[in-house]
N, C-alpha and C. Protein backbone atom coordinates (compact mmCIF):
# COMPACT_ATOMS: atom_id res chain seq x y z
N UNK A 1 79.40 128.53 162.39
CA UNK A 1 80.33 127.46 162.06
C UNK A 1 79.66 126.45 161.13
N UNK A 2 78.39 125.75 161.60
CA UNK A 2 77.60 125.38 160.63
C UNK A 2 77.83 125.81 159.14
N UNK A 3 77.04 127.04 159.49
CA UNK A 3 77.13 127.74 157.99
C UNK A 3 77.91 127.60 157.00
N UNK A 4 79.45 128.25 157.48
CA UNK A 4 80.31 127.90 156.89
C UNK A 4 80.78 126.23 156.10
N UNK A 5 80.70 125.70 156.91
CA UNK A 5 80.84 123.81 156.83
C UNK A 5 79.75 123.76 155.45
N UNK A 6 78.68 124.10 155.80
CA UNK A 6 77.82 123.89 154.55
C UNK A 6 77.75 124.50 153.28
N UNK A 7 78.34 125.71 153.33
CA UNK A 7 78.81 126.55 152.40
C UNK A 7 80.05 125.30 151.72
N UNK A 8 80.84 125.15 152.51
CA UNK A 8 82.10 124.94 151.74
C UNK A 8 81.40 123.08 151.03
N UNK A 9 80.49 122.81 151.47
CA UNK A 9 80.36 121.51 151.21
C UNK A 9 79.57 121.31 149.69
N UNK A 10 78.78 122.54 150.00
CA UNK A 10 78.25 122.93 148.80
C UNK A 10 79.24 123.11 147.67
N UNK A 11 80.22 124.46 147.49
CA UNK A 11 81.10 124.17 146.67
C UNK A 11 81.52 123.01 145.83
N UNK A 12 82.19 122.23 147.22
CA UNK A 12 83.01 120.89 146.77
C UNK A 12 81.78 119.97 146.20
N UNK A 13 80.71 120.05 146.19
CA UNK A 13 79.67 119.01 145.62
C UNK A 13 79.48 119.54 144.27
N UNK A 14 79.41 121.10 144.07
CA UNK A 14 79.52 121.69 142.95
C UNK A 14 80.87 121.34 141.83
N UNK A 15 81.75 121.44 142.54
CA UNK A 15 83.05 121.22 141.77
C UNK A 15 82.94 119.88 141.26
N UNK A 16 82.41 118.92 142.12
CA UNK A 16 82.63 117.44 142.18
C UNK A 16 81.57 117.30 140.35
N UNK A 17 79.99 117.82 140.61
CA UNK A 17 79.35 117.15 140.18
C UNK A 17 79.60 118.03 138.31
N UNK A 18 79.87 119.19 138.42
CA UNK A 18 80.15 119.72 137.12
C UNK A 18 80.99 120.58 137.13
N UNK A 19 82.39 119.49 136.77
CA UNK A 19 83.51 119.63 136.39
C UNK A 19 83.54 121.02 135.57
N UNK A 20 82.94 121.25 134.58
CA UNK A 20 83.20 121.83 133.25
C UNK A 20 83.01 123.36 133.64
N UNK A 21 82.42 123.79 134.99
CA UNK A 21 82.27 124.87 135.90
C UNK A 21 83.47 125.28 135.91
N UNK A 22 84.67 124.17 136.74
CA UNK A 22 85.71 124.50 137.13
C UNK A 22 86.72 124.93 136.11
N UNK A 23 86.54 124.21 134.90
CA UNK A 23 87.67 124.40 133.70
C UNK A 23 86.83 124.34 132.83
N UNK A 24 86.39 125.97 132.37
CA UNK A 24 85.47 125.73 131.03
C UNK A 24 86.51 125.43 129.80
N UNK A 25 87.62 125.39 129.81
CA UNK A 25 87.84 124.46 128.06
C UNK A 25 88.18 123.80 128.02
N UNK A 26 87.15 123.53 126.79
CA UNK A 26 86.85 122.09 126.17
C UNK A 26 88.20 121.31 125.67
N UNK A 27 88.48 120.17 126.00
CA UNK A 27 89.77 119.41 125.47
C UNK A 27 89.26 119.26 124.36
N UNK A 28 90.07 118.75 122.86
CA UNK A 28 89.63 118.68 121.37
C UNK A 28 90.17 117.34 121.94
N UNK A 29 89.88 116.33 121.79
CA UNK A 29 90.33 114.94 120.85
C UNK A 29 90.09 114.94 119.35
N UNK A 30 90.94 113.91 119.54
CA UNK A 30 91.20 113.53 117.76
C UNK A 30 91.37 112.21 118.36
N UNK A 31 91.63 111.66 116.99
CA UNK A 31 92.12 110.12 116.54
C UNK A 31 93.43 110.35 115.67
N UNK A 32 94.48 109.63 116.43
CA UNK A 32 95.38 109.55 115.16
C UNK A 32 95.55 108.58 114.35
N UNK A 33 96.55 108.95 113.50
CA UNK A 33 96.48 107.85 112.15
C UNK A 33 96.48 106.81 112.62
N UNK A 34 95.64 105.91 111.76
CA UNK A 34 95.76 104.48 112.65
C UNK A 34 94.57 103.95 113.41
N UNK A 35 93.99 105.13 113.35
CA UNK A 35 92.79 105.15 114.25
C UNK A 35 91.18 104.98 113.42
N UNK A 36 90.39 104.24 113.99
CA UNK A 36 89.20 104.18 113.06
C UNK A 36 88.86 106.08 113.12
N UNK A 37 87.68 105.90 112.34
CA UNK A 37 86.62 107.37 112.27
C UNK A 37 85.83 106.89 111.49
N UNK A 38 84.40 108.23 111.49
CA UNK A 38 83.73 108.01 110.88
C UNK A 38 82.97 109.65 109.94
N UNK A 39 84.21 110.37 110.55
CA UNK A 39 84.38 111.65 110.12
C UNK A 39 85.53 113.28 110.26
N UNK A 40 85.60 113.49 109.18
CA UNK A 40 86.65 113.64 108.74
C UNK A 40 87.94 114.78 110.05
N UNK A 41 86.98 115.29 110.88
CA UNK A 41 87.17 116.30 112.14
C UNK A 41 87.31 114.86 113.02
N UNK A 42 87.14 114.03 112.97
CA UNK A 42 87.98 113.38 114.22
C UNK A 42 89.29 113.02 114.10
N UNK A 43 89.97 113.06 112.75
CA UNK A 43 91.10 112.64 113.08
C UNK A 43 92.42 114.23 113.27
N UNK A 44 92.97 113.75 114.06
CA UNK A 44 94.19 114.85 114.67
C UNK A 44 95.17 115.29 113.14
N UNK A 45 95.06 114.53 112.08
CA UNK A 45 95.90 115.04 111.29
C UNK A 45 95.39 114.13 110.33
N UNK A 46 95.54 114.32 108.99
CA UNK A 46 95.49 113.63 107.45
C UNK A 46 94.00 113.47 107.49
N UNK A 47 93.28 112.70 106.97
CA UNK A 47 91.81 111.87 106.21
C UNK A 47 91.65 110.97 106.98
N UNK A 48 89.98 110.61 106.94
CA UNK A 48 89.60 109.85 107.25
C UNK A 48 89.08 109.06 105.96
N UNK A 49 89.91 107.98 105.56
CA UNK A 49 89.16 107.56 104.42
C UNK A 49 89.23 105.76 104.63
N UNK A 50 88.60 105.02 103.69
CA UNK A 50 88.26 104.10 103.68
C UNK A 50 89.51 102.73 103.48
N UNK A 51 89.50 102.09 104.08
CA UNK A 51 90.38 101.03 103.48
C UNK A 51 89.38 99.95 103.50
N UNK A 52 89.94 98.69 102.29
CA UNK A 52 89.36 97.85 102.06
C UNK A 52 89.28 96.96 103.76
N UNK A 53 90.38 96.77 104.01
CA UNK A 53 90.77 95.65 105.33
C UNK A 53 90.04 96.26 106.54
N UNK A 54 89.79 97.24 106.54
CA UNK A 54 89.60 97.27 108.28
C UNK A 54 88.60 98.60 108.37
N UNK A 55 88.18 99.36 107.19
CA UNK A 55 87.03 99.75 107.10
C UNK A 55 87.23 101.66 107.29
N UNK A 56 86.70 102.65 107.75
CA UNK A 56 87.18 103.62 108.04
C UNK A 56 88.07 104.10 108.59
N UNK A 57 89.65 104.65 108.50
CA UNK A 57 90.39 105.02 108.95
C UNK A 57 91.38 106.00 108.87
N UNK A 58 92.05 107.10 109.91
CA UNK A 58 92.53 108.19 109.53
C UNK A 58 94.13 108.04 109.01
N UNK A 59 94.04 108.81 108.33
CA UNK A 59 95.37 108.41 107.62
C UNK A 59 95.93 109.89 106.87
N UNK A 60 97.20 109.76 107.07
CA UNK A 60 98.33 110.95 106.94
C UNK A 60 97.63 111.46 105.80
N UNK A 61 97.82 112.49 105.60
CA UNK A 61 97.48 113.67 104.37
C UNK A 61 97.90 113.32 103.87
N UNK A 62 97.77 113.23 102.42
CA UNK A 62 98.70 113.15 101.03
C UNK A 62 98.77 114.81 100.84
N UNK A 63 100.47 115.02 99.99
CA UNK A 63 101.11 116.39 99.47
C UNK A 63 100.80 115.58 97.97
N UNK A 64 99.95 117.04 97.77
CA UNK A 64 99.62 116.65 96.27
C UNK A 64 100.94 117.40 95.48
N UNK A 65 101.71 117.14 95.25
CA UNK A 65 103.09 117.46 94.56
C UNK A 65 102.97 116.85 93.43
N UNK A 66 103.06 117.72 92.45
CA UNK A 66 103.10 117.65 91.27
C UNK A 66 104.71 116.60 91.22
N UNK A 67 104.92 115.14 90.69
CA UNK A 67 106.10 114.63 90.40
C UNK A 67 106.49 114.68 89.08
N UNK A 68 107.75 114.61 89.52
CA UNK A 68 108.24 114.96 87.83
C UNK A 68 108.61 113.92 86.97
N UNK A 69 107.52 113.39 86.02
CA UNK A 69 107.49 112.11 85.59
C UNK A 69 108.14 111.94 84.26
N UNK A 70 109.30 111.00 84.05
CA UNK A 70 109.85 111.51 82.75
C UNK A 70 109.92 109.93 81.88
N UNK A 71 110.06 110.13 80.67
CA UNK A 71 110.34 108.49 79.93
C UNK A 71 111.97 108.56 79.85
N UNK A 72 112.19 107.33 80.45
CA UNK A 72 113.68 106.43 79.89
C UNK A 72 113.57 106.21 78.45
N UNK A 73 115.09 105.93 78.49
CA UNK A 73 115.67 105.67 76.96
C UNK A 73 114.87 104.58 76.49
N UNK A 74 114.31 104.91 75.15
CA UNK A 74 113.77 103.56 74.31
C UNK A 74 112.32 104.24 74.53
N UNK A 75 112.41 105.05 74.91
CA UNK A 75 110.57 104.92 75.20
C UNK A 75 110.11 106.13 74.22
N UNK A 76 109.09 106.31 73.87
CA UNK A 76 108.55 107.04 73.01
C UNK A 76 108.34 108.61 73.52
N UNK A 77 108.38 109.73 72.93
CA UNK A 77 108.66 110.73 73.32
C UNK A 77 108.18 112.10 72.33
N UNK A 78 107.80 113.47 72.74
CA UNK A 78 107.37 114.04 71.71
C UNK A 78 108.38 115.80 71.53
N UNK A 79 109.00 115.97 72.79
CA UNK A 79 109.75 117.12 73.24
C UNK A 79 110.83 116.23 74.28
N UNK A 80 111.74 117.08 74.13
CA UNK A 80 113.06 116.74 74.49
C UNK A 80 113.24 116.67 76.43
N UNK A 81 111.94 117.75 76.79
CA UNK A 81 111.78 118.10 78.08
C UNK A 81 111.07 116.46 78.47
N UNK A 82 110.78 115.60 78.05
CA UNK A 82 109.90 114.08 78.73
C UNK A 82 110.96 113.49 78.95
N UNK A 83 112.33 113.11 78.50
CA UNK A 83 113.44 112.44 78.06
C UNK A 83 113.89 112.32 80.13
N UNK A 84 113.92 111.52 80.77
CA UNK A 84 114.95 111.44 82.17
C UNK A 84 116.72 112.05 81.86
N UNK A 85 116.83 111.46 81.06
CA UNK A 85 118.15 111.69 80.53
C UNK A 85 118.28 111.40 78.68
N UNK A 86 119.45 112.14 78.30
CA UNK A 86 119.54 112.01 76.99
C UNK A 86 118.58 113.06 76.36
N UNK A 87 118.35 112.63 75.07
CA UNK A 87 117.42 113.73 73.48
C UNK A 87 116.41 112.85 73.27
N UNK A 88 115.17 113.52 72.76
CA UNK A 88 114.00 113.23 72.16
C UNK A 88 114.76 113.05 70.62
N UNK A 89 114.87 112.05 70.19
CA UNK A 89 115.49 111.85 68.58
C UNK A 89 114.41 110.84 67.55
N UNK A 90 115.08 111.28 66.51
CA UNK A 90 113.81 110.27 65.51
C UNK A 90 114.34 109.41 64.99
N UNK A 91 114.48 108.19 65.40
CA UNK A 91 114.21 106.92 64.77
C UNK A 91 113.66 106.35 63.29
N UNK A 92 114.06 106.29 62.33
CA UNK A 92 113.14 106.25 61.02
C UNK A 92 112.24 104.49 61.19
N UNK A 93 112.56 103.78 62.38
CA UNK A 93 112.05 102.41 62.43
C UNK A 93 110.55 102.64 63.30
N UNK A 94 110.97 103.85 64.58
CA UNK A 94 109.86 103.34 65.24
C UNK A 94 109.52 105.51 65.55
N UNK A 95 109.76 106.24 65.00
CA UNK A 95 109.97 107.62 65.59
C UNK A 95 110.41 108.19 66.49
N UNK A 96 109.66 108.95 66.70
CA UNK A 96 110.49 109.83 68.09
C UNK A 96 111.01 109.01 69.08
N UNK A 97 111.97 108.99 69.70
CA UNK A 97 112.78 108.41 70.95
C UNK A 97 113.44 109.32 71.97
N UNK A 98 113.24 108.63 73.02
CA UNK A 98 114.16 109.16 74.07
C UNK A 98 115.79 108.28 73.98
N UNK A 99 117.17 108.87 73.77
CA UNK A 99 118.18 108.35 73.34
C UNK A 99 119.14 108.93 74.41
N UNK A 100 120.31 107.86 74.66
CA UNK A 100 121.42 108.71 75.51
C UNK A 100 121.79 109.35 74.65
């Protein structure tokens, strides 16, 4: 009866004192956005990069997406494809233009 009692006490001192016995996996933390770091695997999603105000911090990924950047009317132009709207046209005052 002993035996037993000490057996089982053993266990429970085992379980008690190293956890990581009982459930070998490892939890991942992160930091989310918002969150300081000081490298780039701690944060749960986006960068860890610098801001002026408050110093290292993780922050949403940027989608590097190419935008599609075009000139308004009046603005100078060399192909018809830069124009938002309207023609690449020539101006004899100032040249090429973007025109409705």
């Amino acid at each position: 009866m002993q035996f037993k009692f000490a057996l089982i006490s053993l266990f429970a001192a085992l379980a008690i004192a190293a956890p990581e016995v009982a459930s070998p996996e490892l939890e991942k933390r992160c930091t989310a956005n918002g969150g300081s770091c000081t490298q780039l695997s701690q944060c749960c999603s986006g960068n860890c990069e610098y801001d002026s105000s408050i110093g290292l911090v993780c922050k949403a990924a940027r989608k590097f997406k190419m935008e599609k950047r075009c000139t308004a009317n009046g603005g100078s132009c060399t192909q018809l494809s830069q124009c938002c709207s309207g023609n690449c046209e020539y101006d004899s005052s100032i040249g090429l233009v973007c025109k409705p």
